[in-house]
C-alpha atoms as a PDB file:
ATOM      1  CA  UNK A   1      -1.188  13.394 -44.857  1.00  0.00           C
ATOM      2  CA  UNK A   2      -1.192  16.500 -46.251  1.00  0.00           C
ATOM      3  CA  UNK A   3      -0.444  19.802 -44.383  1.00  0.00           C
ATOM      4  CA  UNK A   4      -3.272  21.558 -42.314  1.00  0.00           C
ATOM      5  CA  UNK A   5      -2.441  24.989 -42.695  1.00  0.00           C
ATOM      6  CA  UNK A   6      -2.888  24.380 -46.587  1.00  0.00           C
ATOM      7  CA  UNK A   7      -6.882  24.357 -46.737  1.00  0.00           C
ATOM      8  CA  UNK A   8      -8.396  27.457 -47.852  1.00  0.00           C
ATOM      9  CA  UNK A   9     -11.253  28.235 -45.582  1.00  0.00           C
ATOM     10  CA  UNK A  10     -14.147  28.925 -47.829  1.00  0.00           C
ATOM     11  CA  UNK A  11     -16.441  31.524 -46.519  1.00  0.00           C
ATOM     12  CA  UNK A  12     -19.257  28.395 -45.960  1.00  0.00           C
ATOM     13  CA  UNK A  13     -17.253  26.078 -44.213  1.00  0.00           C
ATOM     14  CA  UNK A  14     -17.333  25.175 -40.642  1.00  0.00           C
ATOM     15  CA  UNK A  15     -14.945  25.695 -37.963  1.00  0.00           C
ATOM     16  CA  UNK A  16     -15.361  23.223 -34.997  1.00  0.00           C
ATOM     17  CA  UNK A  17     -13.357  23.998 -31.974  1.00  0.00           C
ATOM     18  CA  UNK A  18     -12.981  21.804 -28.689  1.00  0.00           C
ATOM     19  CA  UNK A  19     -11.181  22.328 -25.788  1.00  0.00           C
ATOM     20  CA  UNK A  20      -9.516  19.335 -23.570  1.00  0.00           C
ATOM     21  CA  UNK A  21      -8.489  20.905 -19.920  1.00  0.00           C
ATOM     22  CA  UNK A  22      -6.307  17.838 -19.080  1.00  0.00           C
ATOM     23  CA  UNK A  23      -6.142  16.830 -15.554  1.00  0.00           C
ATOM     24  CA  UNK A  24      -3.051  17.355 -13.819  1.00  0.00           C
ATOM     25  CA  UNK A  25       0.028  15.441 -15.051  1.00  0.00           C
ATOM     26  CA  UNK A  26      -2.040  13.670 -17.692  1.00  0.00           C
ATOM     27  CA  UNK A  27      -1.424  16.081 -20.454  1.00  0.00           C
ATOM     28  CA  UNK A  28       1.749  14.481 -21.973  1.00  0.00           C
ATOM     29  CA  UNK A  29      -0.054  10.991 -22.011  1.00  0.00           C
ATOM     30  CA  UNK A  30      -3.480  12.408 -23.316  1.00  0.00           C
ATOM     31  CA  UNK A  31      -1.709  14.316 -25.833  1.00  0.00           C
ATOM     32  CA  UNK A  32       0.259  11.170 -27.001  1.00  0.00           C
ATOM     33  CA  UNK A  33      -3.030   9.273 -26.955  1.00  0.00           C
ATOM     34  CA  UNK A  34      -5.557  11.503 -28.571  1.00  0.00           C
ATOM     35  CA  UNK A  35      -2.870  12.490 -31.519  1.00  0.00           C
ATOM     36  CA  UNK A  36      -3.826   9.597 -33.825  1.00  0.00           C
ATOM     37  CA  UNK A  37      -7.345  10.241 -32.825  1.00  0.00           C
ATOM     38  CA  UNK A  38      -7.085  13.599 -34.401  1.00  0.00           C
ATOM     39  CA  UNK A  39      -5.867  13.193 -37.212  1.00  0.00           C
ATOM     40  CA  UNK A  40      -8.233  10.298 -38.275  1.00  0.00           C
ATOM     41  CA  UNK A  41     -10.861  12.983 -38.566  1.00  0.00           C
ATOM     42  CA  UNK A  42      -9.585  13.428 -42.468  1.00  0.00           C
ATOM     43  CA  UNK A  43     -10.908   9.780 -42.645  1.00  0.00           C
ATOM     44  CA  UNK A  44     -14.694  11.043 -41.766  1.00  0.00           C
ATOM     45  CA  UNK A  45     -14.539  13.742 -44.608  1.00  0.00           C
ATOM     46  CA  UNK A  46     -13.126  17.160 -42.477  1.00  0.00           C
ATOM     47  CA  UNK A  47     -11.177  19.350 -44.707  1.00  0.00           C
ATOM     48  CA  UNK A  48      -8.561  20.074 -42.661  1.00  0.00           C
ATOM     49  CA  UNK A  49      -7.093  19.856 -38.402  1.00  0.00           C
ATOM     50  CA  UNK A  50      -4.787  21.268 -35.924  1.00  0.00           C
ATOM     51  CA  UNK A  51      -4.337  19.686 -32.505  1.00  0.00           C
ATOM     52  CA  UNK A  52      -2.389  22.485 -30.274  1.00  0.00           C
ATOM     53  CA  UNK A  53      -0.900  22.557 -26.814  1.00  0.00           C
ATOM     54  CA  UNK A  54      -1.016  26.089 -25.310  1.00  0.00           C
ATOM     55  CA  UNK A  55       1.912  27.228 -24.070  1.00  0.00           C
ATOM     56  CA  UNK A  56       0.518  29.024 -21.395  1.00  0.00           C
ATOM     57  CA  UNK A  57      -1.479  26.569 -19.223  1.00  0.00           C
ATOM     58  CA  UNK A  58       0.311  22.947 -19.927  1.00  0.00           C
ATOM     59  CA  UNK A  59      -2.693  21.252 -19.195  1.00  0.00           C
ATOM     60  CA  UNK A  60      -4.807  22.443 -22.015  1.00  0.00           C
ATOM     61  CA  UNK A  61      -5.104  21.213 -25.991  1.00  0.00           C
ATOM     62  CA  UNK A  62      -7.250  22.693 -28.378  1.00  0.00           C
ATOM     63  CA  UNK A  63      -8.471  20.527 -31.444  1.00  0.00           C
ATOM     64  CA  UNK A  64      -9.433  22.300 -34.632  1.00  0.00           C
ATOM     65  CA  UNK A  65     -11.359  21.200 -37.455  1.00  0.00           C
ATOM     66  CA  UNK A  66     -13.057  22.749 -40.873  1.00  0.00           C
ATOM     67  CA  UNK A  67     -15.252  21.274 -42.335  1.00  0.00           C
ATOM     68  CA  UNK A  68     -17.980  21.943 -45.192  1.00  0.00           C
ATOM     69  CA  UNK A  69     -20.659  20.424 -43.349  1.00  0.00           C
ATOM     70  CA  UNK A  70     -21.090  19.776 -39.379  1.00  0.00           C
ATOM     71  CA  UNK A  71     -22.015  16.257 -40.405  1.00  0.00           C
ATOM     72  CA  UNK A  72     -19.016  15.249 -41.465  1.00  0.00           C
ATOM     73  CA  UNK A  73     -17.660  16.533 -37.817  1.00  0.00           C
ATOM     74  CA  UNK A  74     -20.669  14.612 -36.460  1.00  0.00           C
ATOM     75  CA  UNK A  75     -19.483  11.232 -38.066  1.00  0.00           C
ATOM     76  CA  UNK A  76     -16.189  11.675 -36.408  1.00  0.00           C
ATOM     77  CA  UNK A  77     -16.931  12.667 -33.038  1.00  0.00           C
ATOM     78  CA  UNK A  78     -19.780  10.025 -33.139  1.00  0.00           C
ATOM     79  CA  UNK A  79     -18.252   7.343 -34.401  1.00  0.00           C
ATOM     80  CA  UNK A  80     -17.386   4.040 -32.901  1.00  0.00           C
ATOM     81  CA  UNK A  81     -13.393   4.921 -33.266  1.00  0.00           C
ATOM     82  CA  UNK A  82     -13.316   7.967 -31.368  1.00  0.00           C
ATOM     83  CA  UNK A  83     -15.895   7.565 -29.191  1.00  0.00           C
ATOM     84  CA  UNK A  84     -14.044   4.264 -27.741  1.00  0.00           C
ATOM     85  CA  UNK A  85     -11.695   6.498 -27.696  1.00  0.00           C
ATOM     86  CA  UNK A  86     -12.767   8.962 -25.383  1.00  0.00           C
ATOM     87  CA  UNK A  87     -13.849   6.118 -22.871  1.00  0.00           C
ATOM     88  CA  UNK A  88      -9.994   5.423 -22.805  1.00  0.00           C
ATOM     89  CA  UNK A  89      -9.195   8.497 -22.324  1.00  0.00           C
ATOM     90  CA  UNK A  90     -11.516   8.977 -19.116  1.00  0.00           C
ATOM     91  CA  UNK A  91      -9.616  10.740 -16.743  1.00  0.00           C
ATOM     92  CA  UNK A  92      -7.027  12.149 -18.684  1.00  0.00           C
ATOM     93  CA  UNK A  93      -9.401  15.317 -19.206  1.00  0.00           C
ATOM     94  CA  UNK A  94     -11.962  17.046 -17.557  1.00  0.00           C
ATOM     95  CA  UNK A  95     -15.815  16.504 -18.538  1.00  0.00           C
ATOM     96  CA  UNK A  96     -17.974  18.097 -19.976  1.00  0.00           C
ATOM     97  CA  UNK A  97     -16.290  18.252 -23.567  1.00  0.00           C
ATOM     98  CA  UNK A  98     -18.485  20.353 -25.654  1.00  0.00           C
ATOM     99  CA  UNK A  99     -17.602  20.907 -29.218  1.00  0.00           C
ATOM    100  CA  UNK A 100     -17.775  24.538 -30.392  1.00  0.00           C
ATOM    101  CA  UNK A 101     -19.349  25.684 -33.969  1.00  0.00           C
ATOM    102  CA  UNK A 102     -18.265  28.954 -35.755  1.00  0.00           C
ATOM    103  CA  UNK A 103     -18.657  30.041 -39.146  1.00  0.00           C
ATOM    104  CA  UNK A 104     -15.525  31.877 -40.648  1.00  0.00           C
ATOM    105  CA  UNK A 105     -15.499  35.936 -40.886  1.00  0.00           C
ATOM    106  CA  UNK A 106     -12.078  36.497 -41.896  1.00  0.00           C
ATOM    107  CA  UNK A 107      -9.295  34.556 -42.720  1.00  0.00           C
ATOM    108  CA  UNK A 108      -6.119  34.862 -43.849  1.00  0.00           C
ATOM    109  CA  UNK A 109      -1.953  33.712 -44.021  1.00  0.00           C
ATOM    110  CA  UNK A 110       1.099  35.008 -45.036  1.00  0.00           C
ATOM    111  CA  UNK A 111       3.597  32.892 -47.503  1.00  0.00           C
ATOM    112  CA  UNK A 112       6.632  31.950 -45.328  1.00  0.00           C
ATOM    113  CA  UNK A 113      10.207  32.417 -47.427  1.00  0.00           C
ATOM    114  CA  UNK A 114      11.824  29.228 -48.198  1.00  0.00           C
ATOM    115  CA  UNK A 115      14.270  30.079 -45.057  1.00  0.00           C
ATOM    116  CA  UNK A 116      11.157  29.905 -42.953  1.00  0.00           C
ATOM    117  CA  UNK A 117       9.004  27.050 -44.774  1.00  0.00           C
END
């Protein structure tokens, strides 16, 4: 797998953000759950992921994708993998889950020294 703070975002791609507020106590077993889940979205054609845990409210993860075209998010979210998935999920996070669509206005990163890599 490669690493997903190494895509350039191109001024065209697509960011899709979603937000899972976790129910109580079910954060640390949806988290465990839904990690393979995320990262199988490189099998559907997205460009790149993150799948964060705020360290502010436990309960909430944030899943992060860019892609060059909102189908290829569409044939992930849709597909029979994850969408079995969610169904075994139900009840580890709260419902409605709506998937979020931005376009990219600035990016940018700072090379790490090899101390900090």
């Amino acid at each position: 797998m490669t690493d997903p703070g190494s895509h350039y975002i191109s001024p065209s791609d697509g960011i899709v953000e979603i937000t899972w507020h976790c129910a109580p106590l079910r954060a640390d077993r949806f988290e465990e759950m839904w990690r393979p889940v995320a990262e199988a979205c490189l099998e559907y054609g997205v460009l790149s992921f993150a799948f964060y845990r705020s360290t502010d409210d436990p309960w909430e993860l944030k899943q992060v994708m860019t892609v060059a075209d909102k189908l290829d998010f569409e044939r992930y979210w849709y597909s029979e993998e994850v969408s079995e998935a969610r169904s075994r999920a139900a009840g580890l996070f709260q419902v409605p889950v709506v998937p979020s669509y931005f376009r990219p206005v600035a990016t940018g990163s700072l090379a790490r020294s090899g101390a900090e890599a």
